[in-house]
N, C-alpha and C. Protein backbone atom coordinates (compact mmCIF):
# COMPACT_ATOMS: atom_id res chain seq x y z
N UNK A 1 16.19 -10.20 6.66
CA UNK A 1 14.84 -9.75 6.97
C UNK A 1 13.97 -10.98 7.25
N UNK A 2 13.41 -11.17 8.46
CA UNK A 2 12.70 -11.79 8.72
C UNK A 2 11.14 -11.22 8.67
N UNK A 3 10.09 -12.50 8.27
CA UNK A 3 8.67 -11.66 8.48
C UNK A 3 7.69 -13.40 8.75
N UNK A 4 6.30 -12.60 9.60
CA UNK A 4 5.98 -13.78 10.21
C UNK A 4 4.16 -12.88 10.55
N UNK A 5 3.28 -14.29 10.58
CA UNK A 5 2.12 -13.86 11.19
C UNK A 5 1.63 -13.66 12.58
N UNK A 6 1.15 -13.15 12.79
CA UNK A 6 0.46 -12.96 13.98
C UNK A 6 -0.43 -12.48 14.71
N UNK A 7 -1.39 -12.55 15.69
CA UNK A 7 -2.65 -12.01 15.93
C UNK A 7 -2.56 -11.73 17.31
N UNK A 8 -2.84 -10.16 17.41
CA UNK A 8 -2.51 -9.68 18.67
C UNK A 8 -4.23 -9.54 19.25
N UNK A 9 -4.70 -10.17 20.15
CA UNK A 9 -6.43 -9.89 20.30
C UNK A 9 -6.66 -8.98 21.92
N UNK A 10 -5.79 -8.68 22.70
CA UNK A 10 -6.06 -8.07 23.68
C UNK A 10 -5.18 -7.52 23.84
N UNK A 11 -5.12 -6.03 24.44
CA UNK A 11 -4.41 -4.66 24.75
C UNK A 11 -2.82 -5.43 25.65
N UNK A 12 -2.81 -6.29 26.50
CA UNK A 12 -2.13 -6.54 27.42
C UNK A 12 -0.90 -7.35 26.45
N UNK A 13 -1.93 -7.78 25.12
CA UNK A 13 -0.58 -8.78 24.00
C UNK A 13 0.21 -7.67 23.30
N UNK A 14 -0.90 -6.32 22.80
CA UNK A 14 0.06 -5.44 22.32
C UNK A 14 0.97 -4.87 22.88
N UNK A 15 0.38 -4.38 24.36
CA UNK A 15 1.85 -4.03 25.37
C UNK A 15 3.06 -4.75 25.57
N UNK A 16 2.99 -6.03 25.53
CA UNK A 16 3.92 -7.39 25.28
C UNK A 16 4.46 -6.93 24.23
N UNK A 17 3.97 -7.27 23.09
CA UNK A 17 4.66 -7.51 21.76
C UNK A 17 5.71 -5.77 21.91
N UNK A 18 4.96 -4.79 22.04
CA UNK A 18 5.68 -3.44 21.55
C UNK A 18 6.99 -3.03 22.30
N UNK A 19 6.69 -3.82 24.13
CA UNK A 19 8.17 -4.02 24.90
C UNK A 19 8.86 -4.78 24.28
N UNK A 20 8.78 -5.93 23.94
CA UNK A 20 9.95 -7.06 23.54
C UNK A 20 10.63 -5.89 21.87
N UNK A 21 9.56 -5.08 21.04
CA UNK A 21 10.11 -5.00 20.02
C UNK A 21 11.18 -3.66 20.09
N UNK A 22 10.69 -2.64 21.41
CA UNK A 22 11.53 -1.64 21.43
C UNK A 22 12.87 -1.87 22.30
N UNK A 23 13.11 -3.41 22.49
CA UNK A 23 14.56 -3.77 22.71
C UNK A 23 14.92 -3.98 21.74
N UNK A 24 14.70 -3.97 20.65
CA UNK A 24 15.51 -4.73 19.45
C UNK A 24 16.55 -3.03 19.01
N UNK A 25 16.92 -3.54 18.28
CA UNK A 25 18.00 -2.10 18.16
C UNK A 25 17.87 -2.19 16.04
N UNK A 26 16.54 -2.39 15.77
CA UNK A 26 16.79 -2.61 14.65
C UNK A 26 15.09 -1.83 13.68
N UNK A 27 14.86 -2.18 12.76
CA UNK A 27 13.70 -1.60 12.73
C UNK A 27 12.52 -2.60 12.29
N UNK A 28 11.43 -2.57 13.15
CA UNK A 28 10.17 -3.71 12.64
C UNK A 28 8.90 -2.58 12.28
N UNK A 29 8.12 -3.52 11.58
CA UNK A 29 6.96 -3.02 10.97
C UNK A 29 5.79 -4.06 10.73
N UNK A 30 4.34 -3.40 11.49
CA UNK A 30 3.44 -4.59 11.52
C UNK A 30 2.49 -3.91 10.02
N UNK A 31 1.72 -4.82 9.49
CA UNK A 31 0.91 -4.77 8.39
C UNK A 31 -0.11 -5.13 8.24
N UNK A 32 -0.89 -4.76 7.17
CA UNK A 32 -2.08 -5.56 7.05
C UNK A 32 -2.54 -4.67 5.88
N UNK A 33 -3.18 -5.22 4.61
CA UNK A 33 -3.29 -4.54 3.38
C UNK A 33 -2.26 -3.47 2.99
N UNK A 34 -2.36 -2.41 3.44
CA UNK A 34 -1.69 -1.56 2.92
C UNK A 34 -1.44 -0.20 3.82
N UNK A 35 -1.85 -0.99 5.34
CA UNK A 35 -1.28 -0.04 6.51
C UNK A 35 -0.22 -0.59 6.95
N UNK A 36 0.87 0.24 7.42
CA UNK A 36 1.82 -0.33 7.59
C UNK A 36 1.88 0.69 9.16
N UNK A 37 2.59 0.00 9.98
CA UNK A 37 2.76 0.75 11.48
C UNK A 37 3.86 0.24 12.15
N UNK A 38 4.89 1.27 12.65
CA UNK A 38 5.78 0.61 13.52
C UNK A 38 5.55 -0.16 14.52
N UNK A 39 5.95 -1.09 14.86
CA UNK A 39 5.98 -2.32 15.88
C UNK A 39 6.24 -1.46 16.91
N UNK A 40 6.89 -0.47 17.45
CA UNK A 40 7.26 0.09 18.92
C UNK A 40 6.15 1.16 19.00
N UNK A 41 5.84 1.25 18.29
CA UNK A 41 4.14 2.57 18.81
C UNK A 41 3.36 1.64 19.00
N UNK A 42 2.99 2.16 20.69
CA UNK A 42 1.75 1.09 21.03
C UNK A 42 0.39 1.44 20.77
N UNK A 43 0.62 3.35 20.24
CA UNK A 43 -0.54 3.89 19.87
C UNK A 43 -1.37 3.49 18.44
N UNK A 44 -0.04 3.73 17.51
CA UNK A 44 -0.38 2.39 15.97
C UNK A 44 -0.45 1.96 16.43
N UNK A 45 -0.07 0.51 17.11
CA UNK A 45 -1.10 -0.49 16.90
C UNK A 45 -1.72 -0.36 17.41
N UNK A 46 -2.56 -0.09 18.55
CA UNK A 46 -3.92 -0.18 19.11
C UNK A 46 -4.90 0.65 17.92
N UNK A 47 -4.37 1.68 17.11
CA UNK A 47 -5.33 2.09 16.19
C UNK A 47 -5.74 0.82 14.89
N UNK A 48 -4.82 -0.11 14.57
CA UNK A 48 -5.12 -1.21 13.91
C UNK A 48 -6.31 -1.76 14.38
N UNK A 49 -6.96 -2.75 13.01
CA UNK A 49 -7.88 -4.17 13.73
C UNK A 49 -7.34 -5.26 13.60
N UNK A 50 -7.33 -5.00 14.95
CA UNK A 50 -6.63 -6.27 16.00
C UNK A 50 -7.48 -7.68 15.76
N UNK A 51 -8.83 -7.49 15.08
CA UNK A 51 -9.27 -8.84 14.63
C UNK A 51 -8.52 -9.61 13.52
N UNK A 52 -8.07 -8.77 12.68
CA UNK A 52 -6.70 -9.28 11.60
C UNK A 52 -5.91 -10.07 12.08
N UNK A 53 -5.34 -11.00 10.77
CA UNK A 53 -3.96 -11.27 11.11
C UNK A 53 -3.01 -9.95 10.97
N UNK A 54 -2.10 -10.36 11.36
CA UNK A 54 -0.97 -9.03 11.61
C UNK A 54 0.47 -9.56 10.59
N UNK A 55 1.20 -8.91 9.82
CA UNK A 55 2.33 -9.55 9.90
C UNK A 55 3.43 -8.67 9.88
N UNK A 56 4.59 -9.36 10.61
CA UNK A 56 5.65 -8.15 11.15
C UNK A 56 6.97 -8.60 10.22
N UNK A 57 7.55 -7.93 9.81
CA UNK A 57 8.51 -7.46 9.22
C UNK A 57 9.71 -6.96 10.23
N UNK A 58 10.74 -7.78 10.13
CA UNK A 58 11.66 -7.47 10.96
C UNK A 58 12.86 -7.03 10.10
N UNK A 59 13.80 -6.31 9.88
CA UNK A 59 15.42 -6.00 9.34
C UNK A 59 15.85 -5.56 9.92
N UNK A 60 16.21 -6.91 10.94
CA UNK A 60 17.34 -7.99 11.97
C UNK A 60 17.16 -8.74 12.01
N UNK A 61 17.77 -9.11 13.29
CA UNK A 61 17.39 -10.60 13.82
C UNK A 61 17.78 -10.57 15.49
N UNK A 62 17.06 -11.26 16.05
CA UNK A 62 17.20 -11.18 17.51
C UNK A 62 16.58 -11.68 18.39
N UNK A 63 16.85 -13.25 18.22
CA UNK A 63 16.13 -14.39 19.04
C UNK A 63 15.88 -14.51 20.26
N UNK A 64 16.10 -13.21 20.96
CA UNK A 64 15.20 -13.21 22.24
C UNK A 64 13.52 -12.56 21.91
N UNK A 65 13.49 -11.89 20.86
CA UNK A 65 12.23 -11.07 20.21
C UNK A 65 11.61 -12.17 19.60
N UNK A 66 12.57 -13.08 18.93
CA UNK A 66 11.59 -14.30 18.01
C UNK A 66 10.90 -14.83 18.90
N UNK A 67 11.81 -15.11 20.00
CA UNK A 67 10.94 -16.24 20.91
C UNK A 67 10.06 -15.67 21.58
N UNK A 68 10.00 -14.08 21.73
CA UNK A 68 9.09 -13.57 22.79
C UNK A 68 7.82 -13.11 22.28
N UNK A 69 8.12 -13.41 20.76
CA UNK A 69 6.90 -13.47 19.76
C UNK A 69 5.88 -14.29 19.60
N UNK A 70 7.04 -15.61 19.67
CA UNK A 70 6.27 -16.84 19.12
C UNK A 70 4.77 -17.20 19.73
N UNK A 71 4.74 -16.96 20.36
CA UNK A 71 3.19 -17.09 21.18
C UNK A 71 1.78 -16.28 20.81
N UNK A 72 2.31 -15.46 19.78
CA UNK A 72 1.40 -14.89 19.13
C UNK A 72 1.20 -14.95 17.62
N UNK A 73 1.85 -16.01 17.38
CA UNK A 73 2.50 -16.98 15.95
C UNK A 73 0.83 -17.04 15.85
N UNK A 74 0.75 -16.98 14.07
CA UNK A 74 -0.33 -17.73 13.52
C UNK A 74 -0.19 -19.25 13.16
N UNK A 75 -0.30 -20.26 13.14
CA UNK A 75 -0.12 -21.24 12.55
C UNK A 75 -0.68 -20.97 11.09
């Protein structure tokens, strides 16, 4: 299980992030307090605040998704 931050701030990053995650063949989950929302509904997340950090929960692994993530990495 991988998990990591990230901040999605415009509609066009969530459409990004939710394609790269509904290739994965595995199951992810984005968070924040105590909402939890699948990573492949682009409808959750757009109901999130997207001013948050985000953090996703992955159980897999699948380094074409890491990398297609990384750009929305929090430092």
């Amino acid at each position: 299980m991988m998990e990591c931050q990230i901040k999605l701030t415009e509609t066009e990053d969530v459409r990004e992030f939710v394609a790269a995650a509904t290739k994965c063949d595995f199951d992810i989950d984005i968070f924040y307090n105590r909402v939890t929302i699948d990573a492949k509904s682009i409808l959750g997340i757009l109901s999130m605040d997207l001013t948050r950090v985000l953090t996703v929960k992955c159980y897999g692994e699948d380094e074409k998704f890491l990398n297609s993530i990384r750009k929305f990495a929090v430092a």
